[in-house]
C-alpha atoms as a PDB file:
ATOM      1  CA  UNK A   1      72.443 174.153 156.259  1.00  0.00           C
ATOM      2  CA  UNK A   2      75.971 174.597 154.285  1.00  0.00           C
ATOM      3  CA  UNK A   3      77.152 171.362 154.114  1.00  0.00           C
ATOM      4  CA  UNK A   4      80.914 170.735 152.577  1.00  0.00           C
ATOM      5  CA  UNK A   5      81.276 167.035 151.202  1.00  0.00           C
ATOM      6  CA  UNK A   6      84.495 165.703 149.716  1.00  0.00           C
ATOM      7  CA  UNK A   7      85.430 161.683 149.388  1.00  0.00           C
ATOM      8  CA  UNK A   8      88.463 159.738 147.638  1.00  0.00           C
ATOM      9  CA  UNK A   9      87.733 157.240 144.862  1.00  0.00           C
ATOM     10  CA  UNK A  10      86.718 155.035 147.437  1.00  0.00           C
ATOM     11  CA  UNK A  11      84.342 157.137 149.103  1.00  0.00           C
ATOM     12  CA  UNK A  12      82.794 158.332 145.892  1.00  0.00           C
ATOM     13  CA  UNK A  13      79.966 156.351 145.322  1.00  0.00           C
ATOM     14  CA  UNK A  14      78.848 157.276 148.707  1.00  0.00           C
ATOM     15  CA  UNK A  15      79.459 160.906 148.604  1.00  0.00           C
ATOM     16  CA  UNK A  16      77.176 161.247 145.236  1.00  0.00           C
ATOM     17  CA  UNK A  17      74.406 159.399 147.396  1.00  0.00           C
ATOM     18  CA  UNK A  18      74.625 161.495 149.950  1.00  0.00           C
ATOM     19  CA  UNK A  19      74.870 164.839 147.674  1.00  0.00           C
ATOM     20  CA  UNK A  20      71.601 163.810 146.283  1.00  0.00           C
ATOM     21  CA  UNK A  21      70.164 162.734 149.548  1.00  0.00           C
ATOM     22  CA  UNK A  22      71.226 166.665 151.185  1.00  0.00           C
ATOM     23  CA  UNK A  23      70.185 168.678 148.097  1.00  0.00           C
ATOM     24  CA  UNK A  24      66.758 166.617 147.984  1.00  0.00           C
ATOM     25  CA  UNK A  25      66.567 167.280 151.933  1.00  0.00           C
ATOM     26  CA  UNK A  26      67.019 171.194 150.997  1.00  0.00           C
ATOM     27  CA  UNK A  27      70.700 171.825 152.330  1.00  0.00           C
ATOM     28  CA  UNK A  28      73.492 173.785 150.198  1.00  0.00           C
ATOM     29  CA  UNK A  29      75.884 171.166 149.075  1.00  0.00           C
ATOM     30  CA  UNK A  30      79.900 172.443 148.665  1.00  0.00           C
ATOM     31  CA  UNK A  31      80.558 169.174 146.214  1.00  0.00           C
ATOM     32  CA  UNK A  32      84.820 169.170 147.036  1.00  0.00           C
ATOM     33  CA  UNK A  33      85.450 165.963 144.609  1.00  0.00           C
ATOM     34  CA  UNK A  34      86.614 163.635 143.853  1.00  0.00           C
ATOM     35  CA  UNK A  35      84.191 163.424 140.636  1.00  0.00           C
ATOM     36  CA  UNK A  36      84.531 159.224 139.747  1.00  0.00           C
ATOM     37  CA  UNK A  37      86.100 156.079 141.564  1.00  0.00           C
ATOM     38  CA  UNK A  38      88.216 155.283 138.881  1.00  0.00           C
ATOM     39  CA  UNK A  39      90.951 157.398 139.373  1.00  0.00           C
ATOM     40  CA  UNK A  40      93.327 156.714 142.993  1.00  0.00           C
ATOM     41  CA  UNK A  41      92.797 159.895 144.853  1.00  0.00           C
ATOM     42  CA  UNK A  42      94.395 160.348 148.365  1.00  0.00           C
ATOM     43  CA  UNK A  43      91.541 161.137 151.432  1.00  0.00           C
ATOM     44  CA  UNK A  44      93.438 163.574 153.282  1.00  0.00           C
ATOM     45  CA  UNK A  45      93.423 165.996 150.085  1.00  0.00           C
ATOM     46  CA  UNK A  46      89.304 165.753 150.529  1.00  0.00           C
ATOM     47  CA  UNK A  47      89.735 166.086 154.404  1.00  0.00           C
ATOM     48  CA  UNK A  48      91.683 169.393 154.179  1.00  0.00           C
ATOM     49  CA  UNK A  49      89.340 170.439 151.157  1.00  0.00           C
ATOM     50  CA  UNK A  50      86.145 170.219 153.000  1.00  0.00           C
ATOM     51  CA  UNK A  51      88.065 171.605 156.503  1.00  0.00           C
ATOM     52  CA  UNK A  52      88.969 174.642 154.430  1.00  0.00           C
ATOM     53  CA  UNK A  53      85.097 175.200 153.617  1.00  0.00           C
ATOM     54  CA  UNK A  54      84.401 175.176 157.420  1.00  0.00           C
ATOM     55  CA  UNK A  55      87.609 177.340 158.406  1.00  0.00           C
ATOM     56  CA  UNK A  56      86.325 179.336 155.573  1.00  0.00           C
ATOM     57  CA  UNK A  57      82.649 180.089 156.881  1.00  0.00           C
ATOM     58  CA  UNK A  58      81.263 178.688 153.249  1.00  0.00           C
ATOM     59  CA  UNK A  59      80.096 175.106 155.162  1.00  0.00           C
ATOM     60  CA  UNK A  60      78.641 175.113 158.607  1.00  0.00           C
ATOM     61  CA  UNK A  61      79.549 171.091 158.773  1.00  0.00           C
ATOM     62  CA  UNK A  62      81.232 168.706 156.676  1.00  0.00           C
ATOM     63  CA  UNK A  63      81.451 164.911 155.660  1.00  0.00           C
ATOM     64  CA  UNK A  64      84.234 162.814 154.227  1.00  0.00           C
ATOM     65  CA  UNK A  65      84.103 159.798 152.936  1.00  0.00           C
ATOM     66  CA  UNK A  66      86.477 157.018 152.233  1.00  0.00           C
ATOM     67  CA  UNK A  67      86.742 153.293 152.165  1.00  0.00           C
ATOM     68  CA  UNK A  68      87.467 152.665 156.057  1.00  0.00           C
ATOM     69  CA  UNK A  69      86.584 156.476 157.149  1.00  0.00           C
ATOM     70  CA  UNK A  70      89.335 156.145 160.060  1.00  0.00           C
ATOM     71  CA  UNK A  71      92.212 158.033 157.360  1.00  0.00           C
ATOM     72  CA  UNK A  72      89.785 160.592 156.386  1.00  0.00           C
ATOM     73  CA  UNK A  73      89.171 161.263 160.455  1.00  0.00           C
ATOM     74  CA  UNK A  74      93.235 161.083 160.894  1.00  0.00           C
ATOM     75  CA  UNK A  75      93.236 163.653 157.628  1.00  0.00           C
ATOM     76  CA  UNK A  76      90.792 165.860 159.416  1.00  0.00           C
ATOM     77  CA  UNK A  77      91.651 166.182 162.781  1.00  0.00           C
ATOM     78  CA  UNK A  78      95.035 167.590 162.235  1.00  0.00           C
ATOM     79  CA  UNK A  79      93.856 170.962 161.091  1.00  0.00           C
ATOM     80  CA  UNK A  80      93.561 173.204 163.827  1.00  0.00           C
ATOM     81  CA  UNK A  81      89.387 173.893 164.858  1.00  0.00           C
ATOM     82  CA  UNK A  82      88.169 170.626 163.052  1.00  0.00           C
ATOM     83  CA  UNK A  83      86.859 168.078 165.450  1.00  0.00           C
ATOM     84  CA  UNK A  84      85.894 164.890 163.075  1.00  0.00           C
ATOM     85  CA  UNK A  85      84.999 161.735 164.005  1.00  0.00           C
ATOM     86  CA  UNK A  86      84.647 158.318 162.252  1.00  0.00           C
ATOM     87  CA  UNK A  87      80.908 157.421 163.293  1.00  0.00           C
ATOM     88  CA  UNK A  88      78.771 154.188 161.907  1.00  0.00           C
ATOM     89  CA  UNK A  89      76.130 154.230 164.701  1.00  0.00           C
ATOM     90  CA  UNK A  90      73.361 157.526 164.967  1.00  0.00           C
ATOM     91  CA  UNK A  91      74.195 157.815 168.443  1.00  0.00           C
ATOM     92  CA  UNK A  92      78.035 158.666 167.693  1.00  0.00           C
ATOM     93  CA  UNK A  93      76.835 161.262 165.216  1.00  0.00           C
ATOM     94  CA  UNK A  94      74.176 163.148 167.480  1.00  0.00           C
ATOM     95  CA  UNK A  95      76.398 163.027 170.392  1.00  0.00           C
ATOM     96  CA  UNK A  96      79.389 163.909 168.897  1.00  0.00           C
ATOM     97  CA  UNK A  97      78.052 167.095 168.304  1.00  0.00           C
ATOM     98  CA  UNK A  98      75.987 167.713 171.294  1.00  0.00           C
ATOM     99  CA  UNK A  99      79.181 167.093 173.410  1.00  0.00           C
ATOM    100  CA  UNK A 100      82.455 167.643 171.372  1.00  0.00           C
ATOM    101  CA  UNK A 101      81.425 169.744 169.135  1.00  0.00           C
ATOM    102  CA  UNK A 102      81.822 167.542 166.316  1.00  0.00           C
ATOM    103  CA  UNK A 103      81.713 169.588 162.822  1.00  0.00           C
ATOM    104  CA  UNK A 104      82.955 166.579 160.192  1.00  0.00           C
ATOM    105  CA  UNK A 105      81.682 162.970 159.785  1.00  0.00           C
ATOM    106  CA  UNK A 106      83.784 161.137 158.464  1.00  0.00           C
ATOM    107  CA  UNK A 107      81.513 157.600 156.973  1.00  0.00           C
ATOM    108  CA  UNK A 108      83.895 154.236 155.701  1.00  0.00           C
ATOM    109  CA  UNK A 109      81.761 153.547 152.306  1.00  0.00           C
ATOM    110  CA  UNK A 110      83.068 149.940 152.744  1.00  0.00           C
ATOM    111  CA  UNK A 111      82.087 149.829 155.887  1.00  0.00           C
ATOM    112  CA  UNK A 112      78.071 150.411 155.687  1.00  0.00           C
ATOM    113  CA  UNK A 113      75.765 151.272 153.317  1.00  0.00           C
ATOM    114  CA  UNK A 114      73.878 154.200 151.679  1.00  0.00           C
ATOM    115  CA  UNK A 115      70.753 154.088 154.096  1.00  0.00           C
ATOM    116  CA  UNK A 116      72.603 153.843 157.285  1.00  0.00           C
ATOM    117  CA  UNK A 117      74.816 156.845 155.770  1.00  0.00           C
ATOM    118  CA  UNK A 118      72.028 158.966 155.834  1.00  0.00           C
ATOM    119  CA  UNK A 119      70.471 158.427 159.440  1.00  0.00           C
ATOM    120  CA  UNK A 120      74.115 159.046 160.301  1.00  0.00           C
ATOM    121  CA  UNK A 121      73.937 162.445 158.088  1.00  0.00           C
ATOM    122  CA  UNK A 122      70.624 162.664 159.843  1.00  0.00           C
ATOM    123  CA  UNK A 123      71.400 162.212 163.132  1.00  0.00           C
ATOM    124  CA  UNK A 124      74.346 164.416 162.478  1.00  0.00           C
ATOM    125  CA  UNK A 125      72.657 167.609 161.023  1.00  0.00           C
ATOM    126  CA  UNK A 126      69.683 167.421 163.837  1.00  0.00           C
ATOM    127  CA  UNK A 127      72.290 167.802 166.413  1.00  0.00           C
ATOM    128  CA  UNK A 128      73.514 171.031 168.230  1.00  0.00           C
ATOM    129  CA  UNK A 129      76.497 171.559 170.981  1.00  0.00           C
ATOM    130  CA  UNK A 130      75.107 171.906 174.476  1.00  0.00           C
ATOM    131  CA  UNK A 131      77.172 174.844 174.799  1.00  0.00           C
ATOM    132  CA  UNK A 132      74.703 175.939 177.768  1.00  0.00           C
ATOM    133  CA  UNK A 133      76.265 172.905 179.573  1.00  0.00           C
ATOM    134  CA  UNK A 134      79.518 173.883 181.491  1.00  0.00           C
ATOM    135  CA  UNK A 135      81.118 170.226 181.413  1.00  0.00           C
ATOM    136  CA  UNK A 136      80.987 170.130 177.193  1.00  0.00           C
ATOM    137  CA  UNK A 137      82.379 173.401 177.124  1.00  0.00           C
ATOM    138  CA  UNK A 138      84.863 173.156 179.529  1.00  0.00           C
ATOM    139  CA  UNK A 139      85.879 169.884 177.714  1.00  0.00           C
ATOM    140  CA  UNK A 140      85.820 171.130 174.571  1.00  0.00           C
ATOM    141  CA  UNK A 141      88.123 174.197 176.223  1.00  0.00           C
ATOM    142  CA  UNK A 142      90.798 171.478 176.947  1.00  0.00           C
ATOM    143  CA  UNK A 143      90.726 169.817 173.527  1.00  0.00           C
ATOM    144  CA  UNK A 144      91.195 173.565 172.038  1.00  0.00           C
ATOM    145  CA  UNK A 145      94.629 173.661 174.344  1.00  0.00           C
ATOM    146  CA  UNK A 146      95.789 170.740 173.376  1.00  0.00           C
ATOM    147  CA  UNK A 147      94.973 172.043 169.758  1.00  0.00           C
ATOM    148  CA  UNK A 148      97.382 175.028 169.850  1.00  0.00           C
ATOM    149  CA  UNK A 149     100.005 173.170 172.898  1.00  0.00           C
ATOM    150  CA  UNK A 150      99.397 175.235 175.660  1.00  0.00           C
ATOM    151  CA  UNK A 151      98.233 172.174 177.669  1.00  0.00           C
ATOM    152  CA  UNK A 152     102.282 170.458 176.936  1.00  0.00           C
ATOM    153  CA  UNK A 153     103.864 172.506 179.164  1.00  0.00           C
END
């Protein structure tokens, strides 16, 4: 799988785990920075970065990191056809896809740790939307509205 990766100086020590972890698992890793921790770098320019890659067709999915994970998921979620979600528990990441069509993780690197990061990538990756399942899609349908207004009528 195309996977798009980007992380602040927070999230970087993370991120290069998990780039290692995805090209030793055989996936195509879109590296979008930041390249050290020592420089401040601001999450949301990684969020749009790795959204773009998606919006793009060059990534199927992406993952952000950053300290907490919750401003990368803010970041993400305001460009229109990302659905990202902060997730620190496999269950989150399997059925955030298989439901609401999650396509970005967002991990907090000071939150948990490199070998609960990748189960989460794991769990992530594995998972497909149910889009056989009329509830999901017609869910999914709503979010969509909300996405471009119509539903604020």
């Amino acid at each position: 799988m195309k996977i798009a990766i980007g992380a602040d100086h927070a999230g970087f020590p993370l991120k290069a785990a998990l780039v290692r972890y995805l090209e030793q698992s055989g996936h195509t890793v879109i590296d979008v920075g930041t390249d050290n921790a020592d420089e401040p770098k601001d999450y949301s320019d990684y969020a749009e970065a790795v959204a773009r890659q998606i919006l793009a067709g060059a990534a199927e999915r992406g993952i952000v990191v950053c300290g907490s994970g919750v401003g990368a998921s803010i970041a993400a979620n305001k460009i229109p056809g990302i659905y990202a979600a902060l997730c620190h528990d496999t269950y989150s990441a399997h059925q955030g896809v298989e439901h609401d069509n999650m396509n970005v993780l967002c991990l907090g690197s000071r939150v948990i740790g490199p070998a609960l990061a990748q189960e989460l990538v794991e769990a992530f990756l594995g998972a497909q939307f149910q889009a056989q399942t009329e509830r999901f899609v017609r869910r999914h349908e709503k979010v969509r509205a909300l996405e471009s207004n119509r539903s604020h009528r």
